[in-house]
Protein backbone atom coordinates (compact mmCIF):
# COMPACT_ATOMS: atom_id res chain seq x y z
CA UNK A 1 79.94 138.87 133.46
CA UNK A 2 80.11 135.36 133.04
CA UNK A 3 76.92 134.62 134.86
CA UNK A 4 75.42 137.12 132.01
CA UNK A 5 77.22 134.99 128.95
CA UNK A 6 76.04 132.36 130.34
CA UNK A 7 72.58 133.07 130.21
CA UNK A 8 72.73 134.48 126.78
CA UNK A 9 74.07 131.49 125.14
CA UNK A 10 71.49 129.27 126.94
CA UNK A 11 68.86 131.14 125.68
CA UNK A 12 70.20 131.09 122.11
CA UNK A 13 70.66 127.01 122.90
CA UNK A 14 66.88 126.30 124.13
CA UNK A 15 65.40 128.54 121.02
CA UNK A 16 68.36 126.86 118.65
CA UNK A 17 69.06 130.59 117.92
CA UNK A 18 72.76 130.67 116.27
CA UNK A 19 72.96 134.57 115.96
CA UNK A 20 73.04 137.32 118.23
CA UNK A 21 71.74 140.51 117.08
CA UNK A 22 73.44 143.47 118.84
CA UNK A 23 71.42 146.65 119.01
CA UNK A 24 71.87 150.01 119.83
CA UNK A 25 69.90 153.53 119.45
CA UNK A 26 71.48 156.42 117.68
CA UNK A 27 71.52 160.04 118.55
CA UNK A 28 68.22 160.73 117.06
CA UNK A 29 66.32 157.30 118.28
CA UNK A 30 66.76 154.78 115.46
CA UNK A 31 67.60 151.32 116.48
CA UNK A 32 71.06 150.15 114.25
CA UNK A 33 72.26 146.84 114.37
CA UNK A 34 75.05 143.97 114.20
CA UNK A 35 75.39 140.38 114.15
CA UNK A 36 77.35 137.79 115.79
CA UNK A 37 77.29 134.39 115.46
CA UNK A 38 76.86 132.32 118.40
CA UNK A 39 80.64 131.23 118.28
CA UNK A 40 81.32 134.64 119.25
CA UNK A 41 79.13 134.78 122.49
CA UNK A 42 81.47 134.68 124.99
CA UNK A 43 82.80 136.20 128.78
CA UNK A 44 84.58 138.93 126.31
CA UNK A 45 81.56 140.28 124.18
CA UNK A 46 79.83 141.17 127.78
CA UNK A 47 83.13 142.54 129.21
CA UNK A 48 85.41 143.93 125.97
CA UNK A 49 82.40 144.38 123.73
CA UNK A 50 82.67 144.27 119.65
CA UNK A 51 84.33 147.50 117.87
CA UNK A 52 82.02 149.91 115.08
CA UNK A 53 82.68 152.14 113.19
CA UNK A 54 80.91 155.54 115.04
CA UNK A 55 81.49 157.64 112.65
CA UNK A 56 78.87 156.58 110.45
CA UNK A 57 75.84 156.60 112.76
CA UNK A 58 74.23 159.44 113.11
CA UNK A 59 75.13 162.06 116.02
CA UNK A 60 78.53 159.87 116.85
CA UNK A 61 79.68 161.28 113.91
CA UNK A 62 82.99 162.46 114.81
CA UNK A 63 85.83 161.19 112.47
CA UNK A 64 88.49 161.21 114.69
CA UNK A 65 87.30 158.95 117.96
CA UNK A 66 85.41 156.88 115.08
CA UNK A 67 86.50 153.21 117.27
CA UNK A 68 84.05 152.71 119.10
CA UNK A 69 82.60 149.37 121.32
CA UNK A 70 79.26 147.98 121.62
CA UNK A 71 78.53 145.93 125.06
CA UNK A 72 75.46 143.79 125.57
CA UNK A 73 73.21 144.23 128.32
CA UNK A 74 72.49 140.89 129.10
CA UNK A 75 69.09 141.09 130.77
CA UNK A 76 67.57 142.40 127.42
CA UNK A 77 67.95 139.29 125.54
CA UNK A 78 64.79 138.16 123.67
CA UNK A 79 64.59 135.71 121.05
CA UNK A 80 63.98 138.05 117.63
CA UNK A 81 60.60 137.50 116.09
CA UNK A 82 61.67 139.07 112.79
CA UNK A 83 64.95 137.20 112.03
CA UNK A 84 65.78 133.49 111.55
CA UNK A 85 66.96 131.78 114.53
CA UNK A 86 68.18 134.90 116.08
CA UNK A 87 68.33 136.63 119.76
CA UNK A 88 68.42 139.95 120.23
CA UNK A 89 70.26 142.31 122.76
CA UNK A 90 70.06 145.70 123.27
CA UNK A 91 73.71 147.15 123.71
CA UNK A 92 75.57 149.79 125.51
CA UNK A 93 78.15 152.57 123.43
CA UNK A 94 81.48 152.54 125.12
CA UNK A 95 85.23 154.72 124.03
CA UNK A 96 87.81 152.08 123.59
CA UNK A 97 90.58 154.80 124.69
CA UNK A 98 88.65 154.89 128.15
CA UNK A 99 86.54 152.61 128.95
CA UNK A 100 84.04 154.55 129.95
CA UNK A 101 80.53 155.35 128.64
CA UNK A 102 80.34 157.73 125.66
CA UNK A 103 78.73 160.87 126.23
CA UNK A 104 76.47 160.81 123.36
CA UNK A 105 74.63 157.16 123.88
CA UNK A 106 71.31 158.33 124.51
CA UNK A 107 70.83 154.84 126.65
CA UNK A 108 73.60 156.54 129.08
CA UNK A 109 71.87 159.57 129.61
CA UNK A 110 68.92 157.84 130.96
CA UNK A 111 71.04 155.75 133.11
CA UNK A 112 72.27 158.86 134.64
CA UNK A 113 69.11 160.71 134.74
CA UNK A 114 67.95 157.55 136.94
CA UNK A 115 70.99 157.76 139.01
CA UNK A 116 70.57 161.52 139.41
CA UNK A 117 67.46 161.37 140.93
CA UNK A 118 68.44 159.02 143.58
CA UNK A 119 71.23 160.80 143.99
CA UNK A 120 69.05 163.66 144.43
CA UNK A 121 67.09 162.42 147.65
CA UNK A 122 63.80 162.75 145.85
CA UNK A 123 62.84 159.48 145.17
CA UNK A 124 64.22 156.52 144.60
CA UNK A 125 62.60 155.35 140.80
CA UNK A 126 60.17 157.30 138.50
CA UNK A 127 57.90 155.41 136.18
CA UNK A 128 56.72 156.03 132.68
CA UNK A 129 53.89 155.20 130.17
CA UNK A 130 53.75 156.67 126.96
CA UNK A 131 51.10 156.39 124.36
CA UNK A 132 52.46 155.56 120.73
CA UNK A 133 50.04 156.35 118.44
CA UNK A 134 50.57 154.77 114.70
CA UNK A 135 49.29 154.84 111.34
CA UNK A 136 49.47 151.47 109.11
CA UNK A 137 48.70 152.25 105.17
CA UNK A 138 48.96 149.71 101.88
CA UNK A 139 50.96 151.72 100.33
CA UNK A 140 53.69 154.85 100.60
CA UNK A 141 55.38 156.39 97.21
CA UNK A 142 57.31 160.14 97.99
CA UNK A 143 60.21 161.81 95.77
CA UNK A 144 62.21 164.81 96.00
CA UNK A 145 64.03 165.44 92.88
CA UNK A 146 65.43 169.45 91.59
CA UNK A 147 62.04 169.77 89.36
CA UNK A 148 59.42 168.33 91.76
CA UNK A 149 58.19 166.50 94.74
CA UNK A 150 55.77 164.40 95.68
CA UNK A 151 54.20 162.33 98.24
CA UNK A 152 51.57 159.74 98.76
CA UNK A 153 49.83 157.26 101.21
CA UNK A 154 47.01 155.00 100.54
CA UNK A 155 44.76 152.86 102.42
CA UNK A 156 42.00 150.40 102.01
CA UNK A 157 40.03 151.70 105.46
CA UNK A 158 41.07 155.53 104.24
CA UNK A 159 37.52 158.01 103.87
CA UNK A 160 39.16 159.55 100.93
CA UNK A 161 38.53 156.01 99.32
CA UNK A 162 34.87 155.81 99.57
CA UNK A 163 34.39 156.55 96.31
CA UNK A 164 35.97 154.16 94.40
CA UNK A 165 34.22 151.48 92.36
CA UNK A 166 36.71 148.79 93.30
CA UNK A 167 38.60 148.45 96.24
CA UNK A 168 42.19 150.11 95.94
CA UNK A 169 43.75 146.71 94.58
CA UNK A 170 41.37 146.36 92.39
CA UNK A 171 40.35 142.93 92.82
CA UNK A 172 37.21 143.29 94.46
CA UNK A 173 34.35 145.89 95.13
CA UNK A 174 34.21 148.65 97.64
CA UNK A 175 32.46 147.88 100.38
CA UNK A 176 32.60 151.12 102.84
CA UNK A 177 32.30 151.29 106.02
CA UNK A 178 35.52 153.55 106.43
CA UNK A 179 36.09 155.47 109.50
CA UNK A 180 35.43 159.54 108.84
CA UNK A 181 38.00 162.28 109.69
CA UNK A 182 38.30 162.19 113.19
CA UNK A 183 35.61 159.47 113.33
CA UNK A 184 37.87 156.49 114.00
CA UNK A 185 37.80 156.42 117.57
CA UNK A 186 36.62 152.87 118.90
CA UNK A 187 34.58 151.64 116.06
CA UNK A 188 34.08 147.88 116.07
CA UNK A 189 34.93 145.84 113.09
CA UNK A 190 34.11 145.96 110.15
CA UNK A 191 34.54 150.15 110.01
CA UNK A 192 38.21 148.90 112.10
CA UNK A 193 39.80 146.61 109.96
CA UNK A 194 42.64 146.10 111.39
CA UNK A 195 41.83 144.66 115.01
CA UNK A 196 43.26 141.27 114.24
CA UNK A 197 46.62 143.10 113.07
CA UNK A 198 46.99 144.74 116.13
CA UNK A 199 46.01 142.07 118.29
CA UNK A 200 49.18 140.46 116.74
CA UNK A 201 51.43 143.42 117.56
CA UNK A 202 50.32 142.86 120.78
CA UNK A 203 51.18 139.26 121.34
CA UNK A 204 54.65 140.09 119.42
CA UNK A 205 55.03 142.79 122.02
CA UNK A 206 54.79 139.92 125.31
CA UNK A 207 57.71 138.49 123.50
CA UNK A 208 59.94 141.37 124.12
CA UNK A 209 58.85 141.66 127.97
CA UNK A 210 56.53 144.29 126.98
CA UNK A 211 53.34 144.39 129.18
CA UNK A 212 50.00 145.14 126.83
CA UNK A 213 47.09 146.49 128.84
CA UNK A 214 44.78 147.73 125.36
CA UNK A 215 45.15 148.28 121.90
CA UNK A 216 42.19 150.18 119.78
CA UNK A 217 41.79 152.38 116.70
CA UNK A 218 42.72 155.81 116.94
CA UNK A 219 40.57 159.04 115.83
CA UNK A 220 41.93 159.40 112.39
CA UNK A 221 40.73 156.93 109.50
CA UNK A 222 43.45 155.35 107.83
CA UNK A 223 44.10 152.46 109.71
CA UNK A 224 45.67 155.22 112.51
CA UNK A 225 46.31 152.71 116.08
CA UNK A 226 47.31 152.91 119.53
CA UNK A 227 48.74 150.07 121.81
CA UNK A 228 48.90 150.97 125.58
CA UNK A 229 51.91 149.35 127.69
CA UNK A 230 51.45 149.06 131.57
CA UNK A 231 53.99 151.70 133.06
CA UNK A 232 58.11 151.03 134.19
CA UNK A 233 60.86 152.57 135.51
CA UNK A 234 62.90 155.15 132.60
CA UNK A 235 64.94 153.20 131.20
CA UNK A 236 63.33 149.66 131.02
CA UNK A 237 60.57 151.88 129.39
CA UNK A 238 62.60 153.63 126.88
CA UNK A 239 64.12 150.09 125.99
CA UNK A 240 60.48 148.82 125.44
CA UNK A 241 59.62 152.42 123.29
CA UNK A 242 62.41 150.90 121.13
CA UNK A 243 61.01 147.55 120.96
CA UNK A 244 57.49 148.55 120.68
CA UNK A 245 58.32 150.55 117.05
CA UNK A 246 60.60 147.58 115.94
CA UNK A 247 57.28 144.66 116.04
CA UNK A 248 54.77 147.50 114.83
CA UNK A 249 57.20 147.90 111.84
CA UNK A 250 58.01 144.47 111.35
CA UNK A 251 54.15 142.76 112.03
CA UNK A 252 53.00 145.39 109.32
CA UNK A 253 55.52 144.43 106.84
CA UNK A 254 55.11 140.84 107.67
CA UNK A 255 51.50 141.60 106.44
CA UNK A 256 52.62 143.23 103.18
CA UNK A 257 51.86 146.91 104.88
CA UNK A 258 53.51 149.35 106.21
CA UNK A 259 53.54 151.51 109.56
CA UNK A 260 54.48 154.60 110.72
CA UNK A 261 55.19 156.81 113.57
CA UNK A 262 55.33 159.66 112.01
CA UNK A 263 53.63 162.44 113.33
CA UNK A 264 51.46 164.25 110.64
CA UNK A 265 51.17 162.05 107.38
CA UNK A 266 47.99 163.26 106.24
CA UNK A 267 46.33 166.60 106.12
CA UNK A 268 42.73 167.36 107.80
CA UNK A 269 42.78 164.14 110.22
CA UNK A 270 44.96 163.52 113.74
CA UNK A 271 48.45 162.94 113.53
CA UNK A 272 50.19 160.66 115.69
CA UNK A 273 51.77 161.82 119.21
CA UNK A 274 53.34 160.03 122.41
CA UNK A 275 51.58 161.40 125.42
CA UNK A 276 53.82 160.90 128.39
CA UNK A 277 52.42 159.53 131.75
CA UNK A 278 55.19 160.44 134.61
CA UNK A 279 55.17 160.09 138.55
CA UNK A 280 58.09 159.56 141.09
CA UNK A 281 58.00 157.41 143.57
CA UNK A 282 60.43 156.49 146.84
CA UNK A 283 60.84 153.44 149.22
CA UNK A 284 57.65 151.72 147.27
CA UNK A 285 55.62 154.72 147.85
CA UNK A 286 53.99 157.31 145.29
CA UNK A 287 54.87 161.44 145.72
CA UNK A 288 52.90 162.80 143.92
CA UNK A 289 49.60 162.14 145.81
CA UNK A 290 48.42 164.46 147.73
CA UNK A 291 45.56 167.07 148.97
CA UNK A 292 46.61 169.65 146.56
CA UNK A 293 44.63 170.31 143.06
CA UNK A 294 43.35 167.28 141.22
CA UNK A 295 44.44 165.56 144.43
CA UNK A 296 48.04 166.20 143.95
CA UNK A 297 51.44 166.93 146.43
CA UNK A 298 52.85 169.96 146.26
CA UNK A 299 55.76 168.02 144.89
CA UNK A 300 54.12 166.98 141.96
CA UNK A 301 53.10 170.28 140.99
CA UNK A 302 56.20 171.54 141.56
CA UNK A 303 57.26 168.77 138.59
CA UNK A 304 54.90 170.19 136.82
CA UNK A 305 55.88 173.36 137.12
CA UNK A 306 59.31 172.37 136.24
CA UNK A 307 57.81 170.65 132.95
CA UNK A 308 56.00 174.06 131.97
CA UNK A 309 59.18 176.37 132.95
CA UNK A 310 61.17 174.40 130.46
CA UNK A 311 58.65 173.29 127.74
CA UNK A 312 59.63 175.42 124.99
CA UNK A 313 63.18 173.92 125.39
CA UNK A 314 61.99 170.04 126.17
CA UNK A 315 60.29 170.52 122.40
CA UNK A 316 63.32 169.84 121.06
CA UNK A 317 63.64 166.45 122.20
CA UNK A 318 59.83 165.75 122.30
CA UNK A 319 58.56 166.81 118.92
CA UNK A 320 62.03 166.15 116.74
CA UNK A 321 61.29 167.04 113.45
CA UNK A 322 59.36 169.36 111.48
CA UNK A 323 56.78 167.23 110.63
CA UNK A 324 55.94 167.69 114.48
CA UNK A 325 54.63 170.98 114.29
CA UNK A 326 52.30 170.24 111.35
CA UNK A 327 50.24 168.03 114.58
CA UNK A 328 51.37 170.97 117.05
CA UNK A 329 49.36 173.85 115.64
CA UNK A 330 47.21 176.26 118.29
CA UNK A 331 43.26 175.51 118.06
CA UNK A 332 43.67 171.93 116.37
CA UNK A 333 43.92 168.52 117.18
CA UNK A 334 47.21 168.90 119.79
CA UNK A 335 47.81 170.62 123.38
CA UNK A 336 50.25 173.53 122.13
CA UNK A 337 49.48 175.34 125.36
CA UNK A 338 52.04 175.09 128.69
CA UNK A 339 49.58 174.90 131.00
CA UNK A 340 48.36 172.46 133.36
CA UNK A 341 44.83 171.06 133.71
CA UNK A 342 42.61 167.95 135.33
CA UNK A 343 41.00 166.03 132.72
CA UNK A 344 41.46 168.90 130.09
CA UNK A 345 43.13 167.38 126.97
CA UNK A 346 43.84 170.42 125.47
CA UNK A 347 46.21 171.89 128.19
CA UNK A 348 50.29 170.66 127.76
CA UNK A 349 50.00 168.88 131.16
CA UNK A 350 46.39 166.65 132.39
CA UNK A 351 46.23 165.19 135.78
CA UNK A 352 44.70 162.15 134.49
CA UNK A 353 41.41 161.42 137.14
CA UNK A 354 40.12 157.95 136.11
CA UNK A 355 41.00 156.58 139.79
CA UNK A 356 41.12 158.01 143.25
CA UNK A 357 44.36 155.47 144.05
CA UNK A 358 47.42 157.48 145.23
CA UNK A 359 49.54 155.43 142.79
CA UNK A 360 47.93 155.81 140.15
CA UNK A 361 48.25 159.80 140.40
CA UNK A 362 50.78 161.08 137.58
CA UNK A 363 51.07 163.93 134.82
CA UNK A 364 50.11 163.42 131.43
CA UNK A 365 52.69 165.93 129.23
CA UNK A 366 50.45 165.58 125.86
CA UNK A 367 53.13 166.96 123.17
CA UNK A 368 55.90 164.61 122.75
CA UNK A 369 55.64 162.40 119.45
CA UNK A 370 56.72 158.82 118.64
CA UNK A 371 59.55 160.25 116.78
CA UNK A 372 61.02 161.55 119.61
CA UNK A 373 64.57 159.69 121.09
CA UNK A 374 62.77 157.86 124.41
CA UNK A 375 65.77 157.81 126.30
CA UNK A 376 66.43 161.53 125.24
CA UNK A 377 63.10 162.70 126.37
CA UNK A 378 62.12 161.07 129.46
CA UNK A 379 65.34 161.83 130.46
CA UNK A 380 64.83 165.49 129.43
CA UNK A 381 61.47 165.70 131.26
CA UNK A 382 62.58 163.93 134.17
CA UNK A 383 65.43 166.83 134.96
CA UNK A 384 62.87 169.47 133.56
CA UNK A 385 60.37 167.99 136.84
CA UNK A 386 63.61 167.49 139.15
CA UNK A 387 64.49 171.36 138.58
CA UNK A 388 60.64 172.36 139.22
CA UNK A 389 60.94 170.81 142.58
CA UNK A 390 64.73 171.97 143.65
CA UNK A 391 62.89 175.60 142.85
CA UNK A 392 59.54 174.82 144.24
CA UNK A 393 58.73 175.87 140.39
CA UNK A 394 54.54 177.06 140.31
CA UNK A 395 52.60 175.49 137.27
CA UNK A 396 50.31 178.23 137.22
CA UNK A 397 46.96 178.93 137.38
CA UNK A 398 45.57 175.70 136.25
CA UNK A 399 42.82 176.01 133.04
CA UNK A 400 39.54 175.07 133.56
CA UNK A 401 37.96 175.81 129.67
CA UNK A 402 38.88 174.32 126.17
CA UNK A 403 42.15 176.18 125.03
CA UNK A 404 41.31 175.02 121.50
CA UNK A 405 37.84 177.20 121.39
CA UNK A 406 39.75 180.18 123.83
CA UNK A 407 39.82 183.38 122.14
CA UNK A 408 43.03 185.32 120.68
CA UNK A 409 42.56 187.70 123.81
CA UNK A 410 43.05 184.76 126.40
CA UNK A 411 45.29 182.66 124.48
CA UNK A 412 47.82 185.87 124.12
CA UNK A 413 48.00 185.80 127.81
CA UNK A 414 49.68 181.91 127.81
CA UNK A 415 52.58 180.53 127.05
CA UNK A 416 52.89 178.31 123.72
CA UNK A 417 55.06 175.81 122.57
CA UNK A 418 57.15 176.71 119.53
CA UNK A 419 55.17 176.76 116.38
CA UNK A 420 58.22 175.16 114.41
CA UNK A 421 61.15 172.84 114.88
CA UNK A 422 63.75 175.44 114.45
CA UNK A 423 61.84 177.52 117.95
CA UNK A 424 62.45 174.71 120.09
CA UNK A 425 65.93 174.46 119.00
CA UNK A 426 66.65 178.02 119.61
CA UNK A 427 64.46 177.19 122.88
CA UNK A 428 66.79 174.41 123.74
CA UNK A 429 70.57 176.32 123.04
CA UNK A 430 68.72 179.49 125.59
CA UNK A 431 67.32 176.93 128.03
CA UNK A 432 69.53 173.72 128.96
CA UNK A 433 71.15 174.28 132.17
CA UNK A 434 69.17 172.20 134.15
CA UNK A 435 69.65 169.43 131.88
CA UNK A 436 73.20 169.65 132.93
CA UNK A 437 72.69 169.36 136.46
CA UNK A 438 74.52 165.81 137.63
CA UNK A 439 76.38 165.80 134.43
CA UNK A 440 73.07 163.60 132.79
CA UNK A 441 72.85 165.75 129.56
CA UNK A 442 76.69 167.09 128.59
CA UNK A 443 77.27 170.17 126.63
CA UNK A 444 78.37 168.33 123.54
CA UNK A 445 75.83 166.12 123.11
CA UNK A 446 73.10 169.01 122.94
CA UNK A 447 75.32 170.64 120.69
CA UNK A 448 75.48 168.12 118.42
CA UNK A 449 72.17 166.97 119.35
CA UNK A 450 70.92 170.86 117.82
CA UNK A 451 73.53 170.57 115.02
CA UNK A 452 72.02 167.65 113.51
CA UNK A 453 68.57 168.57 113.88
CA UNK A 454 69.21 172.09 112.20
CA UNK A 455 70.83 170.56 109.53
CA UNK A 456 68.82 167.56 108.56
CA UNK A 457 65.03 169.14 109.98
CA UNK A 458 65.74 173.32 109.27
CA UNK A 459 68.05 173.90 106.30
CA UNK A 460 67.00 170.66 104.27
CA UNK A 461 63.42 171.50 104.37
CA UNK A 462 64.19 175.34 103.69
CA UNK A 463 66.05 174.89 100.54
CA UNK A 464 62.77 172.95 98.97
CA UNK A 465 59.79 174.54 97.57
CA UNK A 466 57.02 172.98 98.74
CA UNK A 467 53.86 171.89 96.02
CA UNK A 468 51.19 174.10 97.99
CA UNK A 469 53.54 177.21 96.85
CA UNK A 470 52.77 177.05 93.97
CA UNK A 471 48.88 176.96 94.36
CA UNK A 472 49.39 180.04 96.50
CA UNK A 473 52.08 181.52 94.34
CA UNK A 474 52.64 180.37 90.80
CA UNK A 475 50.23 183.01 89.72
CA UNK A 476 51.25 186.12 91.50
């Protein structure tokens, strides 16, 4: 651990960085943070750790075993973009009275779930790329009070502007060109105005060891984006997830805007999801190649299979809130169908077929959001694949037409994803054994994982009227 200290503090020496910013990703997948100075950088802080209090971050809530320590992971130093002469680190949660790991540190479930499937004999590393998707706006004003409730977003590039005599500040005329409801895909500047913002996410991004292979404009207007990292192994990836929302946040706000992630902030336009690109591969070599459909192993589609068996439950962790179902509903703009498919964007699960190369053959599971916990949900889908393969798990009869122009006859015959947060839930408390398997998931951290969501995602939102009640039933 010295070696590790060691290369901290020279870091924080050759940027003159005199803080260290220790971070760490809650139960639901919000970075927190602490700060030491450089003073306090020592052999101890990568061995001993610093104390918190757990009790008040959310899903470690538990009063009693509130001491709890944070330890560095040395290798994830970066020098901080957003704060003054700081580095950051990403930290591990550990129990004082033990020493061990604590259960609910969703950064030591994917540990495990990495472990698990070496341990497992399958392969050896599995390798991730999810798309964030993103919306930057000008401005954001919402309020929940006991007599009303309101929300709004505005942007400069949003259609609903076009209108206007001015543009929205008001200091100089409209001058169009403003991407159309589901018009925003690719347009060159000056319809996408925010190119240059997004080219300086991306450089923000190398900074945090983040690989950038694209950025563009998404479909919706409004400034909606998409920046597309080059793949990695779980947990690297789930660190980079972490990083990735942390510079779009901070670039935007840097710019006097504000981003994002989540999934359905305006009505009649895309909302914002996280497709997942998966494979697993052993001794340097990709599995799921093969001379089966779409050119895959009968391994793969057994992953798949295991991905379909347990989607309903794998909601839960991939579309988090319920805001999420507003994007996943049947016949619109997101896969809400378990099913698998080659090229088809409207089935759950697309064998991507850009290239013929056997490592670049992987699933595509298209309805995860960028509000979902990374390390949660890979991990999640990871066991859900594992399990698939252990029970040489069928995907089905793959689909070969667009599920979002099927009719009700042939869409009663498949299987859906829940239609609300509180289904996948349910899903999740019927449907979690095989997240057990290894001891990756425990039983207490999907119960509390369940208990928070049903408090802060089901019963909040059912106690409050919403405004379109009362244009459908002020009157009646």
């Amino acid at each position: 651990m010295a070696n590790e200290s060691q290369s901290v503090l020279k870091l924080m020496q050759d940027n003159n960085c005199d803080m260290l910013d220790i971070k760490f990703t809650d139960l639901p997948g919000t970075w927190q943070h602490v700060s030491v100075p450089i003073s306090e950088v020592d052999d101890a802080l990568f061995t001993q750790g610093t104390g918190f209090d757990g009790s008040s971050i959310r899903g470690f809530q538990v009063i009693n075993e509130s001491d709890m320590l944070l330890v560095p992971v040395a290798d994830t130093a970066m020098v901080d973009s957003f704060m003054e002469s700081t580095v950051s680190v990403i930290a591990d949660v550990r129990d004082p009275m033990t020493g061990q790991a604590y259960s609910r540190d969703p950064r030591f479930v994917a540990l495990k779930a990495t472990q698990h499937l070496k341990d497992s004999g399958v392969g050896d590393v599995s390798y991730w790329g999810p798309e964030l998707e993103f919306f930057v706006f000008d401005n954001v004003s919402f309020e929940q009070t006991t007599n009303s409730a309101s929300y709004e977003v505005d942007s400069e590039e949003g259609i609903w502007n076009s209108g206007l005599s001015t543009n929205i500040f008001g200091d100089g005329p409209n001058l169009g060109m403003k991407p159309r409801h589901k018009e925003g895909y690719f347009p060159v500047p000056p319809v996408d105005t925010y190119q240059d913002m997004r080219s300086e996410m991306s450089r923000e991004m190398t900074k945090y060891g983040i690989v950038v292979e694209k950025h563009h404009h998404e479909v919706a207007t409004a400034a909606q984006g998409e920046i597309d990292m080059r793949f990695d192994e779980l947990v690297k990836m789930a660190d980079s997830v972490m990083a990735y929302k942390y510079v779009v946040k901070n670039v935007a706000r840097r710019e006097g805007k504000v981003a994002t992630f989540m999934p359905k902030p305006l009505f009649n336009d895309n909302g914002s999801g996280m497709h997942c690109h998966q494979s697993i591969w052993k001794n340097g070599e990709p599995l799921f190649a093969g001379d089966g459909y779409a050119g895959m192993s009968e391994l793969a589609l057994n992953y798949i299979g295991g991905i379909l068996a347990h989607g309903r439950a794998l909601m839960a962790f991939a579309a988090p809130s319920s805001n999420s179902y507003k994007r996943l509903v049947p016949g619109f703009e997101a896969p809400t169908i378990l099913a698998l498919s080659a090229r088809n964007r409207s089935a759950a699960a697309r064998i991507p077929m850009y290239f013929s190369n056997p490592k670049a053959k992987r699933v595509e599971f298209r309805p995860p959001d960028p509000t979902a916990n990374p390390y949660l949900v890979f991990s999640a889908m990871l066991m859900a694949g594992l399990d698939g393969i252990k029970k040489k798990t069928s995907p089905g009869e793959p689909i070969a037409f667009d599920l979002f122009s099927a009719s009700e006859e042939q869409l009663a015959k498949l299987k859906h994803v829940p239609s609300s947060i509180e289904g996948a839930l349910d899903a999740l408390e019927e449907d979690h054994e095989f997240l057990l398997e290894g001891g990756v998931f425990t039983k207490d951290l999907i119960d509390a994982y369940v208990s928070f969501k049903r408090e802060t995602q089901v019963d909040e939102i059912r106690q409050r009227p919403h405004p379109y009640e009362f244009f459908l039933s002020f009157d009646a």
